[in-house]
C-alpha atoms as a PDB file:
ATOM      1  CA  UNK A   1     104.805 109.210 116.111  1.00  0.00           C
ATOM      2  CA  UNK A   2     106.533 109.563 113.244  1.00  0.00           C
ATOM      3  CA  UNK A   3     106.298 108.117 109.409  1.00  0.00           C
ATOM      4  CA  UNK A   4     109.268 106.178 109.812  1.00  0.00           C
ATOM      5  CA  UNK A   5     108.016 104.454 113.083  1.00  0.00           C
ATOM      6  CA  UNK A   6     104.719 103.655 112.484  1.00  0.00           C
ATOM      7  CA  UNK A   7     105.896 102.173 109.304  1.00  0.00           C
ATOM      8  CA  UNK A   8     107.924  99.452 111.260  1.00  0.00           C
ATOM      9  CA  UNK A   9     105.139  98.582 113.656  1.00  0.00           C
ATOM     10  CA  UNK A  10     103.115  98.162 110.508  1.00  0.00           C
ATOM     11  CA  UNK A  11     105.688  95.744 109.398  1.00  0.00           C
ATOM     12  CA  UNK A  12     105.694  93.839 113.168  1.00  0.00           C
ATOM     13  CA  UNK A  13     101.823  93.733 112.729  1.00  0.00           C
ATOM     14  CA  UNK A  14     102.156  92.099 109.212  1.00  0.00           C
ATOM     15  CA  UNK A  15     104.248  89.834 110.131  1.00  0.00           C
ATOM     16  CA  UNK A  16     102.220  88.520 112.828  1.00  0.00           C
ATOM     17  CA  UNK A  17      99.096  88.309 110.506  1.00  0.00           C
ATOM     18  CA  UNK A  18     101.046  86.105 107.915  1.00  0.00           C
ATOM     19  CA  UNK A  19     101.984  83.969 110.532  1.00  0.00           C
ATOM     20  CA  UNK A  20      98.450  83.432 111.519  1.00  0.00           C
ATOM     21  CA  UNK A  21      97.245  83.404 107.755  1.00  0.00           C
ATOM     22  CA  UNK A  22      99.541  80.783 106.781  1.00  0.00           C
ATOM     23  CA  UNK A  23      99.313  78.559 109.998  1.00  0.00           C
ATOM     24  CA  UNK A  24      99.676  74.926 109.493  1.00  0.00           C
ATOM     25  CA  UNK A  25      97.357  73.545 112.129  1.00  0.00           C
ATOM     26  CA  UNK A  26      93.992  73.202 111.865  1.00  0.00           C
ATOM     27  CA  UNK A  27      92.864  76.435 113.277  1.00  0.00           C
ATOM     28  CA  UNK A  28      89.602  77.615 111.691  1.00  0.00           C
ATOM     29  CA  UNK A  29      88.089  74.811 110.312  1.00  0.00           C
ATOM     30  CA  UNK A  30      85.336  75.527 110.989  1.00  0.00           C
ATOM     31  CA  UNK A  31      84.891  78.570 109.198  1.00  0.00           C
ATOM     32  CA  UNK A  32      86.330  76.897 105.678  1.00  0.00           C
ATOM     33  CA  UNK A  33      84.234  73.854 106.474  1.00  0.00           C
ATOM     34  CA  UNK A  34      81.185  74.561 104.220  1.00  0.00           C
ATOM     35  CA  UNK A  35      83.781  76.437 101.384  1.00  0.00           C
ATOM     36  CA  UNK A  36      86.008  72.577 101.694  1.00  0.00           C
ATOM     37  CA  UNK A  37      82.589  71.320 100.670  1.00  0.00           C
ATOM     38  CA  UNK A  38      82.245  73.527  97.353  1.00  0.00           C
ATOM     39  CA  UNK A  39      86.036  72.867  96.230  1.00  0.00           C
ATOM     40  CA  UNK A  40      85.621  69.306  96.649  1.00  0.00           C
ATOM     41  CA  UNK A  41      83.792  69.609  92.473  1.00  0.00           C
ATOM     42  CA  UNK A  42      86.701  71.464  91.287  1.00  0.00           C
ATOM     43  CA  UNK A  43      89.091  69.347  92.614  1.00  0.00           C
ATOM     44  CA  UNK A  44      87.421  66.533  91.213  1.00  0.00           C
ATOM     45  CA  UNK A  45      87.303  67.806  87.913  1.00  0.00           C
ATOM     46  CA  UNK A  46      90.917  69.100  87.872  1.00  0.00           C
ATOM     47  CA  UNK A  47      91.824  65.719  89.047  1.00  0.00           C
ATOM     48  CA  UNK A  48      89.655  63.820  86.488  1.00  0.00           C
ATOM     49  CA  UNK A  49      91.570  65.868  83.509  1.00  0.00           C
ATOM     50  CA  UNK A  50      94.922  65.735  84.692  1.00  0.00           C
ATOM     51  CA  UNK A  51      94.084  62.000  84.793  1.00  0.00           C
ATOM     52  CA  UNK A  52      92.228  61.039  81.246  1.00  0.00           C
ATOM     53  CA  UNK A  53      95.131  63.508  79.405  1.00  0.00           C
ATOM     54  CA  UNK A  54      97.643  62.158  80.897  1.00  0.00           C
ATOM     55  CA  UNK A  55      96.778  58.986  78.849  1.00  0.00           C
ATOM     56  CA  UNK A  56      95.010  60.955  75.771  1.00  0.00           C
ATOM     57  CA  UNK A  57      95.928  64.829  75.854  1.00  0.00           C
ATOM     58  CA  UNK A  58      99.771  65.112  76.410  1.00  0.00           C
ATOM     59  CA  UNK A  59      99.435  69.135  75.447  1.00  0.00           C
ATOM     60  CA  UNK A  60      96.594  69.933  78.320  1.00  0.00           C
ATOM     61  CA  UNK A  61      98.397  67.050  80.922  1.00  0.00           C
ATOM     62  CA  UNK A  62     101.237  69.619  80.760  1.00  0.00           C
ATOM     63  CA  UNK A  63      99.303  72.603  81.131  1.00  0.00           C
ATOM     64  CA  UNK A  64      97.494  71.043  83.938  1.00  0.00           C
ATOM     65  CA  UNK A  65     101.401  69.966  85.474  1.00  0.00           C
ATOM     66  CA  UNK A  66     102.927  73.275  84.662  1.00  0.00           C
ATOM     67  CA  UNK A  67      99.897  74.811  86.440  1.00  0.00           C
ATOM     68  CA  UNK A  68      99.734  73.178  89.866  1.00  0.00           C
ATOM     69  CA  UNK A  69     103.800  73.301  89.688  1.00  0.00           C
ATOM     70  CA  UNK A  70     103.608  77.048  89.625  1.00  0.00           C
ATOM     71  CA  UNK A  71     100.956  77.005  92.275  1.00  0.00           C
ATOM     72  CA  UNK A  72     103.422  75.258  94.597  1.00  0.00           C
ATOM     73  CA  UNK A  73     106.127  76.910  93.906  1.00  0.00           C
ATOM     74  CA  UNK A  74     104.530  80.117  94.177  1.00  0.00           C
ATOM     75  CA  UNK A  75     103.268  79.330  97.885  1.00  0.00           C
ATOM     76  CA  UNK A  76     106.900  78.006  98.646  1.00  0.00           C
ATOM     77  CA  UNK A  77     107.893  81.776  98.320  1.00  0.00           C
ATOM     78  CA  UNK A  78     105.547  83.052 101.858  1.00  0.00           C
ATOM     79  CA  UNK A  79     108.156  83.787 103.987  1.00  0.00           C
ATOM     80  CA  UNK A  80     108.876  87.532 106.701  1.00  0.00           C
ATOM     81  CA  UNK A  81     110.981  88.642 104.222  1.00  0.00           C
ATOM     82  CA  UNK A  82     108.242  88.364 100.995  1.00  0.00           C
ATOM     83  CA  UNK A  83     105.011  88.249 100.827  1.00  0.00           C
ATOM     84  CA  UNK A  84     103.362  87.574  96.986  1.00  0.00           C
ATOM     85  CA  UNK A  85     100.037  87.952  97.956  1.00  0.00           C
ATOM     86  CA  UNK A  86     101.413  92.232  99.022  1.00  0.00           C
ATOM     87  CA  UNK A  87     103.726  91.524  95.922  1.00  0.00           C
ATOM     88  CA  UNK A  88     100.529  91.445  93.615  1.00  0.00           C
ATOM     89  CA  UNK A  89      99.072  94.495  94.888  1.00  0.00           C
ATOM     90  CA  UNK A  90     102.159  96.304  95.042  1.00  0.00           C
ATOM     91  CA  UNK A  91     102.068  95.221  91.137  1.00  0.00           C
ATOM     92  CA  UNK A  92      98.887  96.396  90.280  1.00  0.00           C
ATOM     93  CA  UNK A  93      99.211  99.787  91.986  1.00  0.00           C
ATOM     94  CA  UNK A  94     103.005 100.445  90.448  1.00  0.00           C
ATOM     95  CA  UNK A  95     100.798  99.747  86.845  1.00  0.00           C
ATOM     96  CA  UNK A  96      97.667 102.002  87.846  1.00  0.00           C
ATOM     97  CA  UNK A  97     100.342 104.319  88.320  1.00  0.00           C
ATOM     98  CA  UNK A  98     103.235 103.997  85.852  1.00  0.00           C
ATOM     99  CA  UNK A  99     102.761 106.813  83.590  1.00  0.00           C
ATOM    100  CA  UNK A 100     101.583 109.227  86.412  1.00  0.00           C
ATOM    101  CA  UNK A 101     104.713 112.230  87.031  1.00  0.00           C
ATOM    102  CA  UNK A 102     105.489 112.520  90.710  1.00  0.00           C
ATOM    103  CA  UNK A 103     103.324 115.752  91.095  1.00  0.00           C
ATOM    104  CA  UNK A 104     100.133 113.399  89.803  1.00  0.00           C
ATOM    105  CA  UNK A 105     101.112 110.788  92.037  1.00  0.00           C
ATOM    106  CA  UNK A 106     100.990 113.470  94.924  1.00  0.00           C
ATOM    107  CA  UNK A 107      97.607 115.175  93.784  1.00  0.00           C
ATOM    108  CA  UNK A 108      96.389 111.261  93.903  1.00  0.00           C
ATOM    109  CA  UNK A 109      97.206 110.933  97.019  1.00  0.00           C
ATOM    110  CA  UNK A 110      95.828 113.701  98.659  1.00  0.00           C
ATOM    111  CA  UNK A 111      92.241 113.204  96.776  1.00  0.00           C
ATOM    112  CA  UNK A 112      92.679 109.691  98.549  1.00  0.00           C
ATOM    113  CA  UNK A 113      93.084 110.801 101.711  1.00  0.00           C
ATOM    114  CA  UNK A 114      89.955 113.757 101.299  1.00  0.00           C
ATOM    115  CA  UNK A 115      87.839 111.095 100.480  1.00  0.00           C
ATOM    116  CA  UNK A 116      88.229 108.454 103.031  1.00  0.00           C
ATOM    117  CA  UNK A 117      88.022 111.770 105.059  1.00  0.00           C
ATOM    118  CA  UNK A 118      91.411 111.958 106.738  1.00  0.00           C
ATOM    119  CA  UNK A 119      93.190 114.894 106.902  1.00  0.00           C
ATOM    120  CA  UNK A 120      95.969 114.981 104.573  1.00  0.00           C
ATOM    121  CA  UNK A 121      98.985 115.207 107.281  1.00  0.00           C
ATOM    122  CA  UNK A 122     101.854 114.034 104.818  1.00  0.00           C
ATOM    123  CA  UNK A 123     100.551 116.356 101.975  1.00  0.00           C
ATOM    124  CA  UNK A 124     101.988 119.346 103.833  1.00  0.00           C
ATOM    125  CA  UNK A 125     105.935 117.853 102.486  1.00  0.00           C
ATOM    126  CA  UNK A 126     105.798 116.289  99.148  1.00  0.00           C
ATOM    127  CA  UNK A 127     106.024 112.451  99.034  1.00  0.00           C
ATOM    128  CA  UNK A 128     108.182 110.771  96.411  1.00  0.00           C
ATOM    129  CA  UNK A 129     106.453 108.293  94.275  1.00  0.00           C
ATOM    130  CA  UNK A 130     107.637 104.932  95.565  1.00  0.00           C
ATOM    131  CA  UNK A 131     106.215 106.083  99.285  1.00  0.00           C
ATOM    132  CA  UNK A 132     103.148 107.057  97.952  1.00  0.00           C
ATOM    133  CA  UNK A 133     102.595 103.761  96.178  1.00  0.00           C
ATOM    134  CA  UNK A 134     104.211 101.843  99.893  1.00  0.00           C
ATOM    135  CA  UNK A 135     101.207 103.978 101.767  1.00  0.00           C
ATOM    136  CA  UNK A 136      98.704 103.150  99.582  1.00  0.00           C
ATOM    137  CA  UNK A 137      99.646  99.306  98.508  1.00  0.00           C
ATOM    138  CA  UNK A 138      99.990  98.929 102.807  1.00  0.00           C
ATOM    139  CA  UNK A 139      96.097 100.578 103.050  1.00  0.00           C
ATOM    140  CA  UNK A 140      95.288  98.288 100.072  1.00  0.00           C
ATOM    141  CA  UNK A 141      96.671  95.332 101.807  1.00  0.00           C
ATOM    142  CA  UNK A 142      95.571  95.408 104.889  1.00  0.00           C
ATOM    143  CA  UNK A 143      91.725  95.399 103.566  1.00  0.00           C
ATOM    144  CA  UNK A 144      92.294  92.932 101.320  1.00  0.00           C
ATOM    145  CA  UNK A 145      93.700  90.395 104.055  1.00  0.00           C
ATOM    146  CA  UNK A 146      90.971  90.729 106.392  1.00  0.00           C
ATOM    147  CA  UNK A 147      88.395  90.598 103.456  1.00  0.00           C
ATOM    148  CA  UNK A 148      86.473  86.784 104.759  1.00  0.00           C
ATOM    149  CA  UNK A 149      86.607  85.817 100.961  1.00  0.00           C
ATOM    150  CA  UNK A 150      90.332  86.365 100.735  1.00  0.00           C
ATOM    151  CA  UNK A 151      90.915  84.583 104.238  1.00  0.00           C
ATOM    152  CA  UNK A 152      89.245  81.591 103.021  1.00  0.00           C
ATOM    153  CA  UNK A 153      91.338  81.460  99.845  1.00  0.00           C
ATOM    154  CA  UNK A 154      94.662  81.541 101.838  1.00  0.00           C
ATOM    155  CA  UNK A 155      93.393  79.249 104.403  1.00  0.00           C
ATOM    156  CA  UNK A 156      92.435  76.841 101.565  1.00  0.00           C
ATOM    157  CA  UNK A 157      95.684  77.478 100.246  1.00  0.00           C
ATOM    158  CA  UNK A 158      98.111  76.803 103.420  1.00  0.00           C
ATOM    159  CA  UNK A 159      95.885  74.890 105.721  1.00  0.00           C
ATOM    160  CA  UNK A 160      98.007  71.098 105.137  1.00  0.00           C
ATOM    161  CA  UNK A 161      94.832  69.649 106.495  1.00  0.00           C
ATOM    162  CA  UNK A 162      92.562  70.047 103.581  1.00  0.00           C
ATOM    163  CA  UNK A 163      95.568  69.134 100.806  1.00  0.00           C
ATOM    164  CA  UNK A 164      93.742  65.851 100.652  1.00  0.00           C
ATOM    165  CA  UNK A 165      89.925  66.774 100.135  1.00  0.00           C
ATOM    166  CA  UNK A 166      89.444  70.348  98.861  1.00  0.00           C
ATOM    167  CA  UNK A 167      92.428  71.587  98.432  1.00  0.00           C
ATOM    168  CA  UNK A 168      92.989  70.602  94.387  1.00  0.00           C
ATOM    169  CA  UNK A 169      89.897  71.964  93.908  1.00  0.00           C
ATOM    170  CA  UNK A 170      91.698  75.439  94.909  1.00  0.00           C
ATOM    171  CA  UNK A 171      94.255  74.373  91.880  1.00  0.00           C
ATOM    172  CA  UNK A 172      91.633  75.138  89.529  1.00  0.00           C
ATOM    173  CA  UNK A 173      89.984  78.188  91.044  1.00  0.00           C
ATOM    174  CA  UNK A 174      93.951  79.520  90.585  1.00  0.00           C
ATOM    175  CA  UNK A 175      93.852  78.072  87.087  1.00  0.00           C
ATOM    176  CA  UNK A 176      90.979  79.355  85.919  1.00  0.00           C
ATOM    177  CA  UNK A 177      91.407  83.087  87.348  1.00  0.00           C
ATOM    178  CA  UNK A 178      94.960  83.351  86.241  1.00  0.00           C
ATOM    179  CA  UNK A 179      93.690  82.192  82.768  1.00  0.00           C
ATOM    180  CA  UNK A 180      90.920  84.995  83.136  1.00  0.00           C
ATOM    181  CA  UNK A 181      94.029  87.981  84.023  1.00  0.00           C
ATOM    182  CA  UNK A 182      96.165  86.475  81.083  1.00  0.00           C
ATOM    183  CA  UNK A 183      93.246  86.954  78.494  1.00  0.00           C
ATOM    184  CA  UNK A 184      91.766  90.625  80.014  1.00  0.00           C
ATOM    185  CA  UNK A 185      94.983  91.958  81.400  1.00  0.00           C
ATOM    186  CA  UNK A 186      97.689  90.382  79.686  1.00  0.00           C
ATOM    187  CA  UNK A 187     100.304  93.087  81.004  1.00  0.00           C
ATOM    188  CA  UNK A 188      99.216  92.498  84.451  1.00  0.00           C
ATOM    189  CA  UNK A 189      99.387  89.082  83.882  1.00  0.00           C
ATOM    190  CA  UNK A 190     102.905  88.535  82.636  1.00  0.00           C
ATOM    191  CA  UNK A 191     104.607  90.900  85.404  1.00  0.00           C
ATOM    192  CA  UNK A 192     103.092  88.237  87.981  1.00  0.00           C
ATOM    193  CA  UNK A 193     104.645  85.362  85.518  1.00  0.00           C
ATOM    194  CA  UNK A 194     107.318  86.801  85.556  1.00  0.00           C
ATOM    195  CA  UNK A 195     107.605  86.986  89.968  1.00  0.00           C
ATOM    196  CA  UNK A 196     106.615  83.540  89.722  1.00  0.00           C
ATOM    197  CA  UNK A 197     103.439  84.660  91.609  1.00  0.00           C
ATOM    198  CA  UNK A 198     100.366  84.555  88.889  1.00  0.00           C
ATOM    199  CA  UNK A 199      98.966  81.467  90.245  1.00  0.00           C
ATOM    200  CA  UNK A 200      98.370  83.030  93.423  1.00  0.00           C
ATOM    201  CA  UNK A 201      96.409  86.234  91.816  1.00  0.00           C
ATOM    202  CA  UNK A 202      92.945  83.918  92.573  1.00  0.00           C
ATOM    203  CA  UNK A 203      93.434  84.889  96.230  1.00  0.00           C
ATOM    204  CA  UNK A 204      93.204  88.758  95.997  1.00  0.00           C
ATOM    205  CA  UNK A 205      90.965  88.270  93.215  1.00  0.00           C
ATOM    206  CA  UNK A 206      87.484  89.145  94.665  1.00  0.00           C
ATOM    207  CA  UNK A 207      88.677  92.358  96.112  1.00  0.00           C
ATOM    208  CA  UNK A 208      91.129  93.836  92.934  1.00  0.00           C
ATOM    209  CA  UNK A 209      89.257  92.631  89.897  1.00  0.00           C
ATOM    210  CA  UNK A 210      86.764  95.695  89.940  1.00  0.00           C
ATOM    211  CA  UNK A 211      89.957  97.822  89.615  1.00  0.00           C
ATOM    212  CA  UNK A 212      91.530  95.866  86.999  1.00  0.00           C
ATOM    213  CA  UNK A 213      90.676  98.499  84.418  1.00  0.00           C
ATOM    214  CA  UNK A 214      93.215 100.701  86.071  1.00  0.00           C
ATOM    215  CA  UNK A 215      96.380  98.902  84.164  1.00  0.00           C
ATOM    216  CA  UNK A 216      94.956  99.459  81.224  1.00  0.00           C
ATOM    217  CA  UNK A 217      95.113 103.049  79.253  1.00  0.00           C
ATOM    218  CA  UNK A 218      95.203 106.381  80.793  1.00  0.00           C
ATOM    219  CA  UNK A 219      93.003 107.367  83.694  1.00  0.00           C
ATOM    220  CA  UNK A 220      92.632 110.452  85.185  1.00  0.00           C
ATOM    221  CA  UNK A 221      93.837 111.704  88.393  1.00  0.00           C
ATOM    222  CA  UNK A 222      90.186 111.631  90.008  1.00  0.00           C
ATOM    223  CA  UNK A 223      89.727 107.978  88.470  1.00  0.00           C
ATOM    224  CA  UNK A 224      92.398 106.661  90.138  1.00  0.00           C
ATOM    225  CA  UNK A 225      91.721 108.038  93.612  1.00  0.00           C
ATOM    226  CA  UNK A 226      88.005 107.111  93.010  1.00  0.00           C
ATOM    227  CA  UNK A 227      88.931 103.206  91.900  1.00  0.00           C
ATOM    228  CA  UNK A 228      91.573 103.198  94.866  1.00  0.00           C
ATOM    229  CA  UNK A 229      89.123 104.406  97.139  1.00  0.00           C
ATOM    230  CA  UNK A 230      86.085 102.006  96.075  1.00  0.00           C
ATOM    231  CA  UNK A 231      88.596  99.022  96.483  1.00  0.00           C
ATOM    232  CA  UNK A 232      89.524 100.366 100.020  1.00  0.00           C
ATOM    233  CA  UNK A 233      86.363 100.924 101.078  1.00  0.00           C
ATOM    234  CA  UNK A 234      84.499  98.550  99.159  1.00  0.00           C
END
């Protein structure tokens, strides 16, 4: 099988696991039951501000408004033709890798493959640089949406069912972690702003925050493939 194929039925698989991700029923309550129970705080609190400035704080009321507008607006965008939540890792890879030449993006790769001990079948033809970063944001990806912490947050997220009782309190876990990127990775930060898509960063959160360093400054060739490997296999 060849690059080109397997790279579609990646894309039919994908497509089936948004589908399930961002199902509107009520599949898997049970699962976010007890993590419903631990939004229900933050939701109250978020709900409690946005209601006493409205009245008193007309600078944070907007904040708050601009905030859950961008949240909604950013889930509006799920659709088989985009995907932020891939969008945002894409991102972050594209800025690990932005000042690397094509040849470093190559010699990345292969140490990747070494150490999560495959053998490196492509490296026999060089790669160009936006395949390499497609392989690895797909690898990325794919542990990232079957990470349980990750499934919760998108099931919070989509599931209509919950809007009502825990759901707001996912409006401030998205505050509050977007408001962590914007102070420690400010460049990381604004690209998302700028896709419309930084309210939804809380969701791949648990799993890319360890790598965050990689945006900033110059890494090495083996730091990269180490970071990219911990994240994979972490």
């Amino acid at each position: 099988m060849d690059y080109i194929e397997q790279h579609f039925i990646n894309l039919t698989k994908e497509e089936e696991m948004i589908a399930i991700a961002m199902d509107k029923g009520i599949a898997g309550v049970q699962e976010i039951a007890v993590d419903v129970y631990d939004a229900l705080g933050d939701g109250l609190n978020r709900s409690m501000r946005r209601a006493i400035s409205y009245a008193f704080n007309d600078d944070e009321y907007n904040v708050i408004h601009n905030q859950d507008s961008r949240l909604v607006s950013a889930i509006r965008t799920f659709s088989f033709d985009y995907n932020p939540i891939k969008d945002i890792v894409n991102t972050y890879i594209e800025l690990a890798l932005i000042e690397k030449s094509e040849s470093e993006v190559n010699s990345i790769y292969d140490k990747i493959l070494k150490r999560l001990g495959h053998s490196a079948k492509l490296a026999t033809k060089r790669l160009t640089k936006m395949v390499i970063i497609e392989a690895i944001v797909e690898s990325l990806y794919q542990i990232i949406l079957f990470s349980p912490v990750v499934r919760k947050n998108v099931k919070m997220v989509s599931n209509i069912a919950f809007t009502a009782i825990g759901g707001y309190g996912r409006f401030e876990q998205a505050a509050i972690a977007a408001e962590q990127l914007s102070w420690n990775d400010p460049y990381f930060y604004w690209k998302l702003y700028g896709k419309g898509i930084e309210m939804l960063y809380f969701i791949p959160k648990p799993k890319l925050e360890k790598g965050l360093y990689l945006v900033n400054g110059k890494h090495t060739d083996d730091d990269i493939a180490s970071t990219i490997v911990d994240l994979i296999v972490g």
